[in-house]
N, C-alpha and C. Protein backbone atom coordinates (compact mmCIF):
# COMPACT_ATOMS: atom_id res chain seq x y z
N UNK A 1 241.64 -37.85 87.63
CA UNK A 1 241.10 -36.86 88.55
C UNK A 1 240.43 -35.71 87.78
N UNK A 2 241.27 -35.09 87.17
CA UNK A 2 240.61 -34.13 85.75
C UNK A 2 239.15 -34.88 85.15
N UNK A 3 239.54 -35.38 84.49
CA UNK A 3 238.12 -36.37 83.85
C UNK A 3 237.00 -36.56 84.80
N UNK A 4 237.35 -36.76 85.97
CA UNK A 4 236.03 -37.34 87.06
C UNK A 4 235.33 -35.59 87.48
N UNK A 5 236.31 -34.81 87.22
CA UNK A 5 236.18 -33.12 87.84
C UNK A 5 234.90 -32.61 86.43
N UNK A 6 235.69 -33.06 85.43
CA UNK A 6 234.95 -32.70 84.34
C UNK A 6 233.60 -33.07 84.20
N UNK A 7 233.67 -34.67 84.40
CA UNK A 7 232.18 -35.49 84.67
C UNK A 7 231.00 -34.73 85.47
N UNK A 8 231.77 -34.54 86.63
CA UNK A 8 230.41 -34.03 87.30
C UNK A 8 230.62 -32.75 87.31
N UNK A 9 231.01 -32.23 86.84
CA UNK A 9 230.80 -30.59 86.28
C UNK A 9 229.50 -30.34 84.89
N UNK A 10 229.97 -31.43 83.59
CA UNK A 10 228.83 -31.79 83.23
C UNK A 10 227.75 -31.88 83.62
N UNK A 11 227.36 -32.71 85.13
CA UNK A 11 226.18 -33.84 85.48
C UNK A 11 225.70 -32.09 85.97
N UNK A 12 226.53 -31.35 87.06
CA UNK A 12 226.05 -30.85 87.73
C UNK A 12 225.41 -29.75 86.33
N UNK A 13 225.95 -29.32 85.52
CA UNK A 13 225.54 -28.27 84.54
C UNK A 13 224.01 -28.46 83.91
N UNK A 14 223.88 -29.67 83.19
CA UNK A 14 222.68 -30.25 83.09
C UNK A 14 221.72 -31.01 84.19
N UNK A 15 221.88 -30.36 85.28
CA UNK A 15 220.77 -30.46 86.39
C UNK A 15 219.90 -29.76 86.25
N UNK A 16 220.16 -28.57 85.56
CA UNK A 16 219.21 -27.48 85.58
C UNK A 16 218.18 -27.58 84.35
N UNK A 17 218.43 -28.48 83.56
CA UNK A 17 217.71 -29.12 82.16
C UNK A 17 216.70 -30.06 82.33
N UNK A 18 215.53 -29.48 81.73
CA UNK A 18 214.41 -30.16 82.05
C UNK A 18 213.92 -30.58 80.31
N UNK A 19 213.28 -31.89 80.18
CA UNK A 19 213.07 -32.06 78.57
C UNK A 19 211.34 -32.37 78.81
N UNK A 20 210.75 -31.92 78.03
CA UNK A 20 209.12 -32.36 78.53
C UNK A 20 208.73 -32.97 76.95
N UNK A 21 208.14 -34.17 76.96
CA UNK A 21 208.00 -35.37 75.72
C UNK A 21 206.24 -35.72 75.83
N UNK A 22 206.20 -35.77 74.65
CA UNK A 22 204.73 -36.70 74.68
C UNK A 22 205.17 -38.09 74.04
N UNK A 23 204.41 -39.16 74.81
CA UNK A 23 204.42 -40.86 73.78
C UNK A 23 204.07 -40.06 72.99
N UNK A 24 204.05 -41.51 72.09
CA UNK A 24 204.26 -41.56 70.01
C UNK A 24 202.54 -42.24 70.72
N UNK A 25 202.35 -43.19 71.44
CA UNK A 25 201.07 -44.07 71.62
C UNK A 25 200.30 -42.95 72.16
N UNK A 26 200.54 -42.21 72.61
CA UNK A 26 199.01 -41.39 73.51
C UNK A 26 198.15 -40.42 72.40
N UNK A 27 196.78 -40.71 72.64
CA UNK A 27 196.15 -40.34 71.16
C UNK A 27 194.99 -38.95 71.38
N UNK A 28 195.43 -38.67 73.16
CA UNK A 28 194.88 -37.53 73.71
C UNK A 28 195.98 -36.40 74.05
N UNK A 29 197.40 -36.81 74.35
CA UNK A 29 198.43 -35.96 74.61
C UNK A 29 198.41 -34.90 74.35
N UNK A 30 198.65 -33.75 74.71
CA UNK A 30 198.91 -32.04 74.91
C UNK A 30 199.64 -32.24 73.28
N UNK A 31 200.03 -30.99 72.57
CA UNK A 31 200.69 -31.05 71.64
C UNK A 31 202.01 -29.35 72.02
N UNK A 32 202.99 -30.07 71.25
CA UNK A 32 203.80 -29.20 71.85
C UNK A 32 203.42 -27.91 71.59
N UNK A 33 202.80 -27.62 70.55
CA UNK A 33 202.14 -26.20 70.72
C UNK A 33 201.57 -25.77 71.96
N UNK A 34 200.33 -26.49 71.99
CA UNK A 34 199.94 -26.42 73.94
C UNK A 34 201.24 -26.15 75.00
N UNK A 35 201.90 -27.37 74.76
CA UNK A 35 202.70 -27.13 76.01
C UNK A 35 203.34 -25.91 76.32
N UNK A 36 203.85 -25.69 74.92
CA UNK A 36 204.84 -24.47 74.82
C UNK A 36 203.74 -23.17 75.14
N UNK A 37 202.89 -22.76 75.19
CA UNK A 37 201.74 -21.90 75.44
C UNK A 37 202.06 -21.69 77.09
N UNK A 38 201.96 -22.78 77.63
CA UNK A 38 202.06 -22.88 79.21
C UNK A 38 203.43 -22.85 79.79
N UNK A 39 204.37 -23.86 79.43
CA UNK A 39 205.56 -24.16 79.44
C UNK A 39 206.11 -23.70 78.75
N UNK A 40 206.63 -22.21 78.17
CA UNK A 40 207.35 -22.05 77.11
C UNK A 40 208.49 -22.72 76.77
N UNK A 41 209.39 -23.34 75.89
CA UNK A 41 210.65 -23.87 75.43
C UNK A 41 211.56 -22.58 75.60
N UNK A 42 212.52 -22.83 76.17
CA UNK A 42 213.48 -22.03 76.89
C UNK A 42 215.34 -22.19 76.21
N UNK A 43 215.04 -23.18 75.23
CA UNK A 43 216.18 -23.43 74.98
C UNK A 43 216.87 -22.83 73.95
N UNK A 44 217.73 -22.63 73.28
CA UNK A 44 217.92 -21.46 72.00
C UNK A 44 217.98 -22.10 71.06
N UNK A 45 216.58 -21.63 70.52
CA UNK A 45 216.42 -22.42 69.11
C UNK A 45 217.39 -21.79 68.16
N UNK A 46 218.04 -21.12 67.93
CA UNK A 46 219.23 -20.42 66.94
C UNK A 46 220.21 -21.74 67.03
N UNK A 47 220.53 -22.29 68.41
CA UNK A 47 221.53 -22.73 68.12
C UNK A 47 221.35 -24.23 68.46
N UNK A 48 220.25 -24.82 68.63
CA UNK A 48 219.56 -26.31 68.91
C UNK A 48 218.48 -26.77 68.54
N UNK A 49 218.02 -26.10 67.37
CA UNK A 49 217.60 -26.25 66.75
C UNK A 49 216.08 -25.20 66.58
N UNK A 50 215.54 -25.08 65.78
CA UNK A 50 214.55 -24.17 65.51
C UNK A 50 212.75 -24.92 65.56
N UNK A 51 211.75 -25.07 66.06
CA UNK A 51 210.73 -25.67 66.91
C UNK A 51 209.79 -25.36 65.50
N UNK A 52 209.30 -26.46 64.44
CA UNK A 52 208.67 -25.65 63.45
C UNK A 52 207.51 -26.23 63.08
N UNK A 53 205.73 -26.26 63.53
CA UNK A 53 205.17 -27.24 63.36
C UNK A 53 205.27 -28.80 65.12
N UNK A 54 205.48 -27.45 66.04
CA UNK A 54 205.86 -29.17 66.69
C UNK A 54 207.03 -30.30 66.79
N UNK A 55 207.98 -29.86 66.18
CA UNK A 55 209.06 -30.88 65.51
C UNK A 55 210.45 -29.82 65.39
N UNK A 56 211.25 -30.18 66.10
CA UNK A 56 212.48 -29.41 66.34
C UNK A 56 213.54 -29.91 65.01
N UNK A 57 214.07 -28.92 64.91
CA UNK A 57 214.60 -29.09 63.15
C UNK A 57 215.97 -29.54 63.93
N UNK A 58 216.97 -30.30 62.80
CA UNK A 58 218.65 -30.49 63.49
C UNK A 58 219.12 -29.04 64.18
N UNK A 59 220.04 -29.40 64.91
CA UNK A 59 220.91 -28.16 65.36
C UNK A 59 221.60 -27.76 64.58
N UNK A 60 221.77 -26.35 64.66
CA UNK A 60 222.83 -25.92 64.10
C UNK A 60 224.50 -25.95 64.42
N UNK A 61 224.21 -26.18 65.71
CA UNK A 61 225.84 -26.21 65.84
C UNK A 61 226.27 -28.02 66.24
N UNK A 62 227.28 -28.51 65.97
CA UNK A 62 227.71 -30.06 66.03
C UNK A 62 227.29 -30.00 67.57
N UNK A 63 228.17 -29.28 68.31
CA UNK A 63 228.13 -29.96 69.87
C UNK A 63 227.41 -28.77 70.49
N UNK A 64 225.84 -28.39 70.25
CA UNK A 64 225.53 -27.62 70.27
C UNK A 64 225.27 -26.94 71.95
N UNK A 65 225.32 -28.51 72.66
CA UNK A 65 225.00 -28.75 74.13
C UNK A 65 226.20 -27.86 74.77
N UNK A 66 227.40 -27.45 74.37
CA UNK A 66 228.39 -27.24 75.09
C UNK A 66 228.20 -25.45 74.51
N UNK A 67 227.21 -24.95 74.40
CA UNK A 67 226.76 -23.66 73.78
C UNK A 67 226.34 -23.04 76.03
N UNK A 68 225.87 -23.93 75.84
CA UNK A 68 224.87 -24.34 77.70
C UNK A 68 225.67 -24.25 78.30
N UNK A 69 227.41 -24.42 78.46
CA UNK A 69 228.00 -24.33 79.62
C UNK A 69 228.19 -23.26 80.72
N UNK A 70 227.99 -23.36 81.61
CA UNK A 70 228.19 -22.14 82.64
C UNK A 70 226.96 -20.94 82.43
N UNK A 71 226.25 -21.40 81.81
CA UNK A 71 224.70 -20.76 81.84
C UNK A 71 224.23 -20.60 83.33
N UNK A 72 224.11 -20.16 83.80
CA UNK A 72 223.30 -19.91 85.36
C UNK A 72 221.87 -20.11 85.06
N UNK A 73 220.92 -21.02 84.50
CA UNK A 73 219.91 -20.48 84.08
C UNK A 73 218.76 -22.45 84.17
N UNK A 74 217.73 -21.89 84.35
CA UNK A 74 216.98 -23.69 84.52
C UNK A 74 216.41 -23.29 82.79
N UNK A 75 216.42 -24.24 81.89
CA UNK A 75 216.21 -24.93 80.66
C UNK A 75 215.14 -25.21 80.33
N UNK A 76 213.79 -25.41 79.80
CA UNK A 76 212.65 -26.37 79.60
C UNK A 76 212.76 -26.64 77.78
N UNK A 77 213.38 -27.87 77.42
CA UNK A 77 213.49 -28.55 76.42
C UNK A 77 211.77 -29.14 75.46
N UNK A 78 211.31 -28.41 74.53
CA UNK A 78 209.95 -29.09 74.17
C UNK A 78 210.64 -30.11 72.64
N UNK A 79 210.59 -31.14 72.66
CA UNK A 79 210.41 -32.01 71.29
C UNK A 79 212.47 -32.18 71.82
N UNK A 80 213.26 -32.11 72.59
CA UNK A 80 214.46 -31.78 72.33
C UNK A 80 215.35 -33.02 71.91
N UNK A 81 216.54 -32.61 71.49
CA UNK A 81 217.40 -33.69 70.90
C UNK A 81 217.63 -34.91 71.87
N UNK A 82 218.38 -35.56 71.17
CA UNK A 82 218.55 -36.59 71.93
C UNK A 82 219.51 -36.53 72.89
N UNK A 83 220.70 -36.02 72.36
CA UNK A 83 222.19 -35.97 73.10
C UNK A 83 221.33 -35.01 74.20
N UNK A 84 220.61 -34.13 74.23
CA UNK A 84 220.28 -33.71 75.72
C UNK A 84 219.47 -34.61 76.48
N UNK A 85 218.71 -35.06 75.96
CA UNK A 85 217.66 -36.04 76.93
C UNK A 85 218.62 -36.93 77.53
N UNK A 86 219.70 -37.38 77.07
CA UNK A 86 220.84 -37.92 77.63
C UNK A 86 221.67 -37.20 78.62
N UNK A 87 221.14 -36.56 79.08
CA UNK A 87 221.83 -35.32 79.86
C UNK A 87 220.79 -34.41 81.02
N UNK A 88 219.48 -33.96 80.77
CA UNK A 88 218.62 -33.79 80.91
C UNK A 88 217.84 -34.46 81.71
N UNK A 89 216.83 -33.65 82.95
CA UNK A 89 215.77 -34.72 83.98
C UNK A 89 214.85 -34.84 82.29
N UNK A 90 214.58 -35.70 82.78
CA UNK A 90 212.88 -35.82 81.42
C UNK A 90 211.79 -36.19 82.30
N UNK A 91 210.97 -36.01 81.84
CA UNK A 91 209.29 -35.68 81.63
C UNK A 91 208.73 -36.17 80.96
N UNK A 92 208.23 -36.84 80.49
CA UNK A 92 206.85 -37.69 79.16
C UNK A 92 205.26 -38.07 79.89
N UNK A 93 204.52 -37.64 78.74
CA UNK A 93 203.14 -37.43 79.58
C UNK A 93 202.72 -38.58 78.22
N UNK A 94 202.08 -39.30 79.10
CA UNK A 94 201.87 -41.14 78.19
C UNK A 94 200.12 -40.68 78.75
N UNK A 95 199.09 -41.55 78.23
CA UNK A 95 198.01 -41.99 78.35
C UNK A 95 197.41 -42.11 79.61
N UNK A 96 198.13 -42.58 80.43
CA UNK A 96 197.99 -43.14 82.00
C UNK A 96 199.36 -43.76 82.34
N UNK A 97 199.09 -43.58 83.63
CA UNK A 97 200.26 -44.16 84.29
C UNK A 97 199.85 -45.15 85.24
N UNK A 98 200.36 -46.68 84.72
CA UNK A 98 199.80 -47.93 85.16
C UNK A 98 199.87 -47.86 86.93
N UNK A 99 199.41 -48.30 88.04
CA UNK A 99 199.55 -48.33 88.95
C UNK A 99 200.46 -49.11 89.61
N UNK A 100 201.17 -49.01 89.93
CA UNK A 100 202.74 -49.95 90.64
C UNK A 100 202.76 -49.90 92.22
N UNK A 101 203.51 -50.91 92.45
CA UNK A 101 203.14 -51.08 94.12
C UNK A 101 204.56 -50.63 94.50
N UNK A 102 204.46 -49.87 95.68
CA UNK A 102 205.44 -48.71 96.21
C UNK A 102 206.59 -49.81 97.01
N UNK A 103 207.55 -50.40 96.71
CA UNK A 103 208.48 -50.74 97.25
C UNK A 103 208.47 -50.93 99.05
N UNK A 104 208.43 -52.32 99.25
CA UNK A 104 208.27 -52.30 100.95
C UNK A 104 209.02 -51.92 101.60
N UNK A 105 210.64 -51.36 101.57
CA UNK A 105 211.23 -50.55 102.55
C UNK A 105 211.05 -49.65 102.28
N UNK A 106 210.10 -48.63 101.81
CA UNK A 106 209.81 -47.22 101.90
C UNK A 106 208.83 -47.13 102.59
N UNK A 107 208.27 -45.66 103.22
CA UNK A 107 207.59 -45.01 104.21
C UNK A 107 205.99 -45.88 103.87
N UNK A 108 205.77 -45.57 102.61
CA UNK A 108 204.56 -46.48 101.69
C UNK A 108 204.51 -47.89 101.77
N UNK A 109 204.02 -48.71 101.87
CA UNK A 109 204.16 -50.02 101.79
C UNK A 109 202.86 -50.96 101.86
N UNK A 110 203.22 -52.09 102.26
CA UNK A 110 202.02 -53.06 102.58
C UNK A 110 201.90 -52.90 104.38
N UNK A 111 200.93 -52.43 104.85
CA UNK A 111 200.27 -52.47 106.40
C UNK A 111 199.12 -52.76 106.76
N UNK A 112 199.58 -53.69 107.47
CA UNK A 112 198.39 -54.85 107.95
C UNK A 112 197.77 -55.46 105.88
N UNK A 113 196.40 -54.87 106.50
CA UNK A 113 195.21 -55.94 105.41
C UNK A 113 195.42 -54.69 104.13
N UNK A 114 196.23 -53.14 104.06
CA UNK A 114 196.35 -52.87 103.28
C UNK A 114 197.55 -52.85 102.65
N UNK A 115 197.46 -52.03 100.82
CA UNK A 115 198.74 -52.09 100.37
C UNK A 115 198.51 -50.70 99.39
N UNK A 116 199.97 -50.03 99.48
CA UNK A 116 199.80 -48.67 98.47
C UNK A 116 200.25 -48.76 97.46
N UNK A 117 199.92 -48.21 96.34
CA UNK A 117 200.06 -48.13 94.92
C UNK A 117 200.59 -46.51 94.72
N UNK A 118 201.07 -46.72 94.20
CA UNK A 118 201.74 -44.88 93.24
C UNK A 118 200.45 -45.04 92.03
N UNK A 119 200.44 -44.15 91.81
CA UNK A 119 198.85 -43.47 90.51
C UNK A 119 199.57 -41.88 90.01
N UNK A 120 198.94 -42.07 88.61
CA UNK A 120 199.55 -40.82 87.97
C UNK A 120 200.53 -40.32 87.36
N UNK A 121 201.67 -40.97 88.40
CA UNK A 121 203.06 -40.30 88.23
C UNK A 121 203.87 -41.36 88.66
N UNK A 122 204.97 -41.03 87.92
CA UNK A 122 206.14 -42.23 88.23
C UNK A 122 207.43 -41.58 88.24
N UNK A 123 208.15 -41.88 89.27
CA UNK A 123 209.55 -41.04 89.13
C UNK A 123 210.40 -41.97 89.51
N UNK A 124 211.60 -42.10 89.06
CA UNK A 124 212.58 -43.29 89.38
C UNK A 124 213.24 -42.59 90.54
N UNK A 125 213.77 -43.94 90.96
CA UNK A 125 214.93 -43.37 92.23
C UNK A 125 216.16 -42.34 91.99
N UNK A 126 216.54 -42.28 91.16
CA UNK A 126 217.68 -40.79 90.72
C UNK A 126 217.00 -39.56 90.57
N UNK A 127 215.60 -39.49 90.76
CA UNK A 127 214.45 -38.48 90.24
C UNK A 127 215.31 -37.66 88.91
N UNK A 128 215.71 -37.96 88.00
CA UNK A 128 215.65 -37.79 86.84
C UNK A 128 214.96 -37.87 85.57
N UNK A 129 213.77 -39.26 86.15
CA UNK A 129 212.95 -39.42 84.65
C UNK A 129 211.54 -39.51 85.69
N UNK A 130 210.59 -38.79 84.74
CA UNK A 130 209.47 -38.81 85.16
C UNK A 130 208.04 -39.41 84.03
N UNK A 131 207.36 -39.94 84.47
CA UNK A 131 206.04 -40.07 83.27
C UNK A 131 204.95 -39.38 84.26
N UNK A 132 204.00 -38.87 83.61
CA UNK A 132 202.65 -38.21 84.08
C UNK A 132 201.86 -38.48 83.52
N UNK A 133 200.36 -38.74 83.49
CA UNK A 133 199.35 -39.07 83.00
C UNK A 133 198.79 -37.94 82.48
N UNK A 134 198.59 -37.70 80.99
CA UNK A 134 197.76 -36.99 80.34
C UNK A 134 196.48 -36.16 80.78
N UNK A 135 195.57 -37.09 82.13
CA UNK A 135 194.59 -36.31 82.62
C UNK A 135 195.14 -35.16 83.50
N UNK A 136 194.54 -33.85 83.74
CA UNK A 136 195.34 -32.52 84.26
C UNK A 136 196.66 -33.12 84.45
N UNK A 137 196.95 -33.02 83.08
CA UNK A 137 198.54 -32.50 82.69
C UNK A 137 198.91 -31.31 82.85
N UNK A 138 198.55 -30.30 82.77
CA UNK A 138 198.83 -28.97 83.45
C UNK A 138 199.44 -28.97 85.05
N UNK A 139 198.43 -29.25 85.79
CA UNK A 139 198.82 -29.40 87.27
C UNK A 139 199.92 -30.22 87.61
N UNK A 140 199.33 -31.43 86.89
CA UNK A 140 200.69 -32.47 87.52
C UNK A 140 201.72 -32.03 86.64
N UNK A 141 202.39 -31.71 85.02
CA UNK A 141 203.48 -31.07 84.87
C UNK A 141 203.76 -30.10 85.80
N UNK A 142 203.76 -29.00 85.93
CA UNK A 142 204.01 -27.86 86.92
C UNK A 142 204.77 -28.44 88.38
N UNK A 143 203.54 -29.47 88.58
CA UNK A 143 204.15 -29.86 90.06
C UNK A 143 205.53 -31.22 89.95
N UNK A 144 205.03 -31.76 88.62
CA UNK A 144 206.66 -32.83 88.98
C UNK A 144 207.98 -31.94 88.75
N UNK A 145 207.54 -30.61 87.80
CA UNK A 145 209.02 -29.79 87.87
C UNK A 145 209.13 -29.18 88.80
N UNK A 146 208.36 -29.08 90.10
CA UNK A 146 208.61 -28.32 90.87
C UNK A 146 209.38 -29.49 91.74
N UNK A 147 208.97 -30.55 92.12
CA UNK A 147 208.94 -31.38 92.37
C UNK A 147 210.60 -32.24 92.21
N UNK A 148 210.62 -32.45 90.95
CA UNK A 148 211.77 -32.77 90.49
C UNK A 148 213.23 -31.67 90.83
N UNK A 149 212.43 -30.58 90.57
CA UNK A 149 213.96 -29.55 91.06
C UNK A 149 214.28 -29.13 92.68
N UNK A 150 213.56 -29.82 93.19
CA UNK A 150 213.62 -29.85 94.77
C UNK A 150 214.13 -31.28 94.90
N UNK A 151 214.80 -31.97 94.50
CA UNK A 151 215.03 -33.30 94.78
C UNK A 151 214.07 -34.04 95.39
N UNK A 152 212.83 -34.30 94.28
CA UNK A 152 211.87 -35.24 94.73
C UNK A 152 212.16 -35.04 96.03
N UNK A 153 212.14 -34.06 97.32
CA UNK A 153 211.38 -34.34 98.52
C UNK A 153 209.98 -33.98 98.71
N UNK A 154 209.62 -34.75 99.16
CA UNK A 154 207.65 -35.22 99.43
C UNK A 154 207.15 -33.74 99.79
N UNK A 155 208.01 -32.84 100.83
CA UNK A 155 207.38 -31.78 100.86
C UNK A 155 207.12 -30.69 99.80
N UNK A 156 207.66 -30.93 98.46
CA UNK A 156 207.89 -29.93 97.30
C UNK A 156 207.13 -31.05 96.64
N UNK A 157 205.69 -31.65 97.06
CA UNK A 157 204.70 -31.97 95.67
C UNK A 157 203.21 -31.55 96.79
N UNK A 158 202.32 -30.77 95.76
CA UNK A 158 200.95 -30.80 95.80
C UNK A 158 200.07 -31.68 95.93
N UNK A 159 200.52 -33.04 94.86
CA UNK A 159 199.85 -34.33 93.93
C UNK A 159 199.78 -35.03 95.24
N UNK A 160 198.84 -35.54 95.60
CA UNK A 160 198.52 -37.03 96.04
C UNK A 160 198.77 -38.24 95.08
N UNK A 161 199.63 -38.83 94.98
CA UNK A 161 200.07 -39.79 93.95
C UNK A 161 200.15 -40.93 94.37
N UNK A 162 199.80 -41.40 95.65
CA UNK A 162 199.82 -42.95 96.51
C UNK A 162 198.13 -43.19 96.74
N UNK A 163 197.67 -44.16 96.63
CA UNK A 163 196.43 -44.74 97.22
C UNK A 163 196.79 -46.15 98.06
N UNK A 164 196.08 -46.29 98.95
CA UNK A 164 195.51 -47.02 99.65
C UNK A 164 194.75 -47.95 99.58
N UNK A 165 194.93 -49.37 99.02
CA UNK A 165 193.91 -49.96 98.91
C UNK A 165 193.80 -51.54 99.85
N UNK A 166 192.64 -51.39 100.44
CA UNK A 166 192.83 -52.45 101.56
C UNK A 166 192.50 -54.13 101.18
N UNK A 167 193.77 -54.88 101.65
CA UNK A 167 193.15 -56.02 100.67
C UNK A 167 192.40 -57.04 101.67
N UNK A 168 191.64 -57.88 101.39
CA UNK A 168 190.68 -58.55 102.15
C UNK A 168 191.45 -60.22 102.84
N UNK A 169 190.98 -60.11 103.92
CA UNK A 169 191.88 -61.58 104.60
C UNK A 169 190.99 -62.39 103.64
N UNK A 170 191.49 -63.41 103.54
CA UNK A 170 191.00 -64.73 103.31
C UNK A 170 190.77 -65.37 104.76
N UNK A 171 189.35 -65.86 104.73
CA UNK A 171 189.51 -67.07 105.86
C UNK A 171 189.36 -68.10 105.20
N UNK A 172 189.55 -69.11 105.44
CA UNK A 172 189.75 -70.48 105.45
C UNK A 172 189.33 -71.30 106.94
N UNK A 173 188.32 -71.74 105.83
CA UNK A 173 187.49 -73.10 106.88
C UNK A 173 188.34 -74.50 107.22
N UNK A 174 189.21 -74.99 108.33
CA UNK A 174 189.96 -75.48 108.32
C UNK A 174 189.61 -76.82 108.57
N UNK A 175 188.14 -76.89 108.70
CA UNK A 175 187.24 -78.30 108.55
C UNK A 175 187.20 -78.75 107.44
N UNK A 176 187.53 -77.68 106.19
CA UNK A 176 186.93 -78.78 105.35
C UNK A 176 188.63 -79.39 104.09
N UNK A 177 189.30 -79.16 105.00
CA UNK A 177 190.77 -79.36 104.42
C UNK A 177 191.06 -80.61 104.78
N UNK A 178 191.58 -81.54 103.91
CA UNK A 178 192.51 -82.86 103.94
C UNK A 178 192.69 -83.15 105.17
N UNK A 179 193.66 -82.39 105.80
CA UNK A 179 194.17 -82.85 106.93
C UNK A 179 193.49 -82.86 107.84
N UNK A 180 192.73 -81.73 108.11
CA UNK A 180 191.53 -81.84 109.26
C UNK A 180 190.68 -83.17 108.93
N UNK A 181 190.28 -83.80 108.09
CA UNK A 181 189.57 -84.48 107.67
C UNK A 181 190.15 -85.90 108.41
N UNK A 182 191.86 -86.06 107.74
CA UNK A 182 192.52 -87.29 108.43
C UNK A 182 192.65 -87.14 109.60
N UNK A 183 192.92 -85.73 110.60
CA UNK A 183 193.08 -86.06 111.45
C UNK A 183 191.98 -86.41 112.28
N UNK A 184 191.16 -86.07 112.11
CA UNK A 184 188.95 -86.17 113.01
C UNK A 184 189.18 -88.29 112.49
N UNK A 185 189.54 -88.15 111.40
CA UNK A 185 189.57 -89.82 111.20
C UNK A 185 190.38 -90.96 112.16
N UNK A 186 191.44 -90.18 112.09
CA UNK A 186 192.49 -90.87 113.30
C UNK A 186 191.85 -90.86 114.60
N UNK A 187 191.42 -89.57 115.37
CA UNK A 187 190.78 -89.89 116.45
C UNK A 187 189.42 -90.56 116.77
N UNK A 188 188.51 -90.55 115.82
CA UNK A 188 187.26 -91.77 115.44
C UNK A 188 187.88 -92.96 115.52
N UNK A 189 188.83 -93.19 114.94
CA UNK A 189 188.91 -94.65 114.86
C UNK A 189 190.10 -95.15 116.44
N UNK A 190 191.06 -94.33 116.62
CA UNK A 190 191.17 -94.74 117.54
C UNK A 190 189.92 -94.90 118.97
N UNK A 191 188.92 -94.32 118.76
CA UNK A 191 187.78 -94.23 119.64
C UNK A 191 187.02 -95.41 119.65
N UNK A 192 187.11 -96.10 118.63
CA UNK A 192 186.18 -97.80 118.06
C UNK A 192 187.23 -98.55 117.93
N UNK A 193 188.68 -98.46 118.36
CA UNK A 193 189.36 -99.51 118.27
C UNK A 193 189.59 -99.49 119.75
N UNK A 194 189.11 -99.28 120.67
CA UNK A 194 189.50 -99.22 122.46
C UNK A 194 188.97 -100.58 122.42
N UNK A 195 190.34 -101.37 122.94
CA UNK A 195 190.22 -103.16 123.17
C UNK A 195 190.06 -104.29 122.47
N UNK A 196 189.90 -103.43 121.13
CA UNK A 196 189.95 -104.43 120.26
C UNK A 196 191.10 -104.42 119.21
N UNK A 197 191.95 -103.29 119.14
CA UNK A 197 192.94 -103.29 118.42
C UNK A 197 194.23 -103.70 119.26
N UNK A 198 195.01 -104.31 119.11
CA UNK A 198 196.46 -104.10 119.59
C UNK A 198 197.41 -103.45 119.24
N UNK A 199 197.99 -102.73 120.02
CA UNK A 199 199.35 -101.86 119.63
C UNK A 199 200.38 -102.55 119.35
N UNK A 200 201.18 -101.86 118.48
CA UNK A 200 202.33 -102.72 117.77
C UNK A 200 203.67 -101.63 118.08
C-alpha cells in the first residue's frame, strides 16, 4: 500500500516535467541553443547537470531527480538525462511526421469514400510522448505543451493535425468477370438446347 502511495506520488510529481529532444537523423532541427532562446530550460543546471555547447554535462548529484520533489513548479528539460525522460512527458521534433491513419473507434475515422490521417504531430494514447515536425516548430512546440498539459483535450490545441482525404470507389464492370461470362453461357446454351437436349 505504501509503495503503490509512493508510485503515484512519483508519477503525479513528474507530470509537471516536460523534456523537449531533437532526432540524431533530422539535418534541419532547431538546435538547443534556439530552443532554449524560446523555450528556456528550466531545470537546475547546478544540480542536473550544467547545458554547455548544446550538450548537458553529468549531474552533479547521484539521484539528482529527487532534488524535484514537492517542487510546485512545471519543468522544461532541453538535451535532459535519461532517468528523467523516464519520468518526464517528452517532446522530439524529427524531420516530418509520417502520416498515420487515426484509429476507427475514434471521433476521426474512415466515412463513407473518405479516410483521416493525423499530419505533423503524433501523440500516443497516455499523451506523454509527443513527435512534431520540424516545419513551424515554434507554433506546433508551444501548442503540443499546451496541449499536452491540458490532457491532450482537443479543445486545448490550435494545430489542425487531421486531414481528410477522400478515397475513390472502384467500379467494376461486372460483364467482363468470369462468372458473368459463365453465367450469359449457361443461359445461351440452355436457349439452343430447347428440345434437343434431355434432362437428366
Amino acid at each position: 500500500m505504501i509503495e503503490q502511495f509512493l508510485l503515484s506520488a512519483v508519477v503525479l510529481l513528474f507530470s509537471s516535467h516536460y523534456t523537449i529532444t531533437t532526432s540524431e537523423a533530422c539535418f534541419d532541427c532547431p538546435s538547443v541553443d534556439m530552443i532554449n532562446y524560446i523555450f528556456p530550460d528550466t531545470s537546475n543546471q547546478q544540480v542536473s547537470g550544467e547545458i554547455i555547447n548544446g550538450v548537458r554535462q553529468t549531474a552533479q548529484m547521484k539521484n539528482h531527480y529527487e532534488w524535484y520533489t514537492y517542487k510546485d513548479r512545471t519543468y522544461y528539460w532541453l538535451d535532459p538525462p535519461v532517468d528523467i525522460m523516464s519520468r518526464a512527458k517528452n517532446i522530439r521534433i524529427e524531420n516530418d511526421v509520417a502520416p498515420y491513419k487515426i484509429p476507427i473507434n475514434s471521433t476521426n475515422s474512415v466515412d463513407g469514400s473518405s479516410v483521416t490521417f493525423g499530419v505533423n504531430r503524433w501523440v500516443n494514447d497516455r499523451c506523454n510522448e509527443a513527435v512534431i515536425s520540424r516545419a513551424n516548430w515554434v507554433i506546433m512546440l508551444g501548442d503540443t505543451l499546451n496541449y499536452m498539459k491540458n490532457g491532450c483535450k482537443p479543445e486545448f490545441t490550435m494545430m489542425n493535425t487531421y486531414r481528410d482525404y477522400e478515397v475513390p470507389r472502384t467500379v467494376i464492370d461486372i460483364t467482363s468477370s468470369y462468372h458473368y461470362k459463365y453465367q450469359q453461357w449457361v443461359e445461351l446454351s440452355k436457349l439452343k438446347c430447347t428440345g434437343i437436349c434431355k434432362e437428366y
